[in-house]
Protein backbone atom coordinates (compact mmCIF):
# COMPACT_ATOMS: atom_id res chain seq x y z
CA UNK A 1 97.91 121.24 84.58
CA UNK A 2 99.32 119.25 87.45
CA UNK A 3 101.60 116.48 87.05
CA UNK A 4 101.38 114.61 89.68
CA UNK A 5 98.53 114.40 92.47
CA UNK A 6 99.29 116.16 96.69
CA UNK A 7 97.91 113.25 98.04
CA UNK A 8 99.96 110.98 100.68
CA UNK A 9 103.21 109.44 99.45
CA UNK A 10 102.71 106.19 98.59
CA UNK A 11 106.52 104.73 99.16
CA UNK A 12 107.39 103.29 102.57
CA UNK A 13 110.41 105.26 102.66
CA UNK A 14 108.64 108.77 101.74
CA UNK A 15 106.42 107.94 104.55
CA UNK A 16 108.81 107.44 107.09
CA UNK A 17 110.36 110.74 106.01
CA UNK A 18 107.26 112.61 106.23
CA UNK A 19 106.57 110.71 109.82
CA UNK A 20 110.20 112.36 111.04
CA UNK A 21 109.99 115.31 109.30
CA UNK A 22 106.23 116.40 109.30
CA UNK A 23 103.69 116.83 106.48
CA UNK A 24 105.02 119.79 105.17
CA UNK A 25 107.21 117.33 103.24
CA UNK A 26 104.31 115.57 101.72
CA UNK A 27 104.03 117.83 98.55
CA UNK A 28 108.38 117.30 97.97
CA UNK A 29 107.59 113.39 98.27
CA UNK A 30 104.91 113.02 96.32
CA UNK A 31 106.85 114.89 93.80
CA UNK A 32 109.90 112.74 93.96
CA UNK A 33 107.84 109.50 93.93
CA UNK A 34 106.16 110.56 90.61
CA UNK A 35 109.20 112.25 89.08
CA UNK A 36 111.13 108.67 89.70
CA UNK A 37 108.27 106.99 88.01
CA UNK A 38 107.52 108.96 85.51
CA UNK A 39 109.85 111.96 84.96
CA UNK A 40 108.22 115.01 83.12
CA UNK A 41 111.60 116.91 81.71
CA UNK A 42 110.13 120.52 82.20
CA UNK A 43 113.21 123.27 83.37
CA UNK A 44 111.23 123.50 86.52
CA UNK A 45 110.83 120.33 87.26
CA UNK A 46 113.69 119.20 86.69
CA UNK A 47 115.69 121.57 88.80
CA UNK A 48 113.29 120.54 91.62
CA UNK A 49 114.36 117.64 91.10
CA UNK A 50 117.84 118.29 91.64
CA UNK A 51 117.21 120.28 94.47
CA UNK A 52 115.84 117.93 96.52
CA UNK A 53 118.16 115.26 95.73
CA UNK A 54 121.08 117.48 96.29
CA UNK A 55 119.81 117.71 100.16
CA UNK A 56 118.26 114.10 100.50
CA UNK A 57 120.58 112.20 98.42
CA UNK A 58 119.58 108.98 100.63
CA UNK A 59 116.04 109.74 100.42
CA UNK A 60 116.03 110.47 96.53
CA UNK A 61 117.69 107.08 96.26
CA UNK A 62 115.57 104.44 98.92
CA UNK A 63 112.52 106.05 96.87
CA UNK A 64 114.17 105.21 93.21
CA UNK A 65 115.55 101.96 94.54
CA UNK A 66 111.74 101.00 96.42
CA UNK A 67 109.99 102.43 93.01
CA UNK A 68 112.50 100.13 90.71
CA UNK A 69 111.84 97.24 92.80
CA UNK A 70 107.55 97.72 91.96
CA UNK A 71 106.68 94.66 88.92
CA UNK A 72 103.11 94.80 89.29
CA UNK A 73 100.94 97.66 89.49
CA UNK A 74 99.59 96.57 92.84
CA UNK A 75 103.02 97.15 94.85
CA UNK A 76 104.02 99.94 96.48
CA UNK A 77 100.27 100.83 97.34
CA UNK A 78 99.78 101.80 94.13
CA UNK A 79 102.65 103.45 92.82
CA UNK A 80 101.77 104.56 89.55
CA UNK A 81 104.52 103.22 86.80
CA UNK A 82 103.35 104.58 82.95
CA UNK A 83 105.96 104.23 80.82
């Protein structure tokens, strides 16, 4: 089952990651996007979690704080928000 889809990250500040740091990223931000939008608390994902915020702390955090700021459904090019 997959828990989140490898398309493009959808955040402005995942995107301008991925633009310095190259696509390889795209699967890690995607993944943080949808884990700070809707957090699934497997083991696994949950210390993938960590890991990447332990080495992007400033990353992890412009993507929660761009995510929190999303009211409407519509922002954040469609930045899913199911709670």
């Amino acid at each position: 089952m997959t828990l989140y889809s490898l398309n493009q990250p959808k955040t402005h500040a995942a995107r301008k990651a991925m633009a310095t740091h190259g696509k390889n990223m795209a699967a890690d931000l995607v993944f943080l996007e949808h884990w700070e939008s809707t957090p699934v608390p497997t083991t696994s994902s949950l210390l993938r979690a960590l890991q990447i915020k332990k080495a992007n702390p400033e990353l992890m955090q412009a993507i929660s704080n761009e995510i929190k700021a999303c009211t409407k459904p519509s922002c954040c090019n469609q930045i899913s928000r199911n709670k």
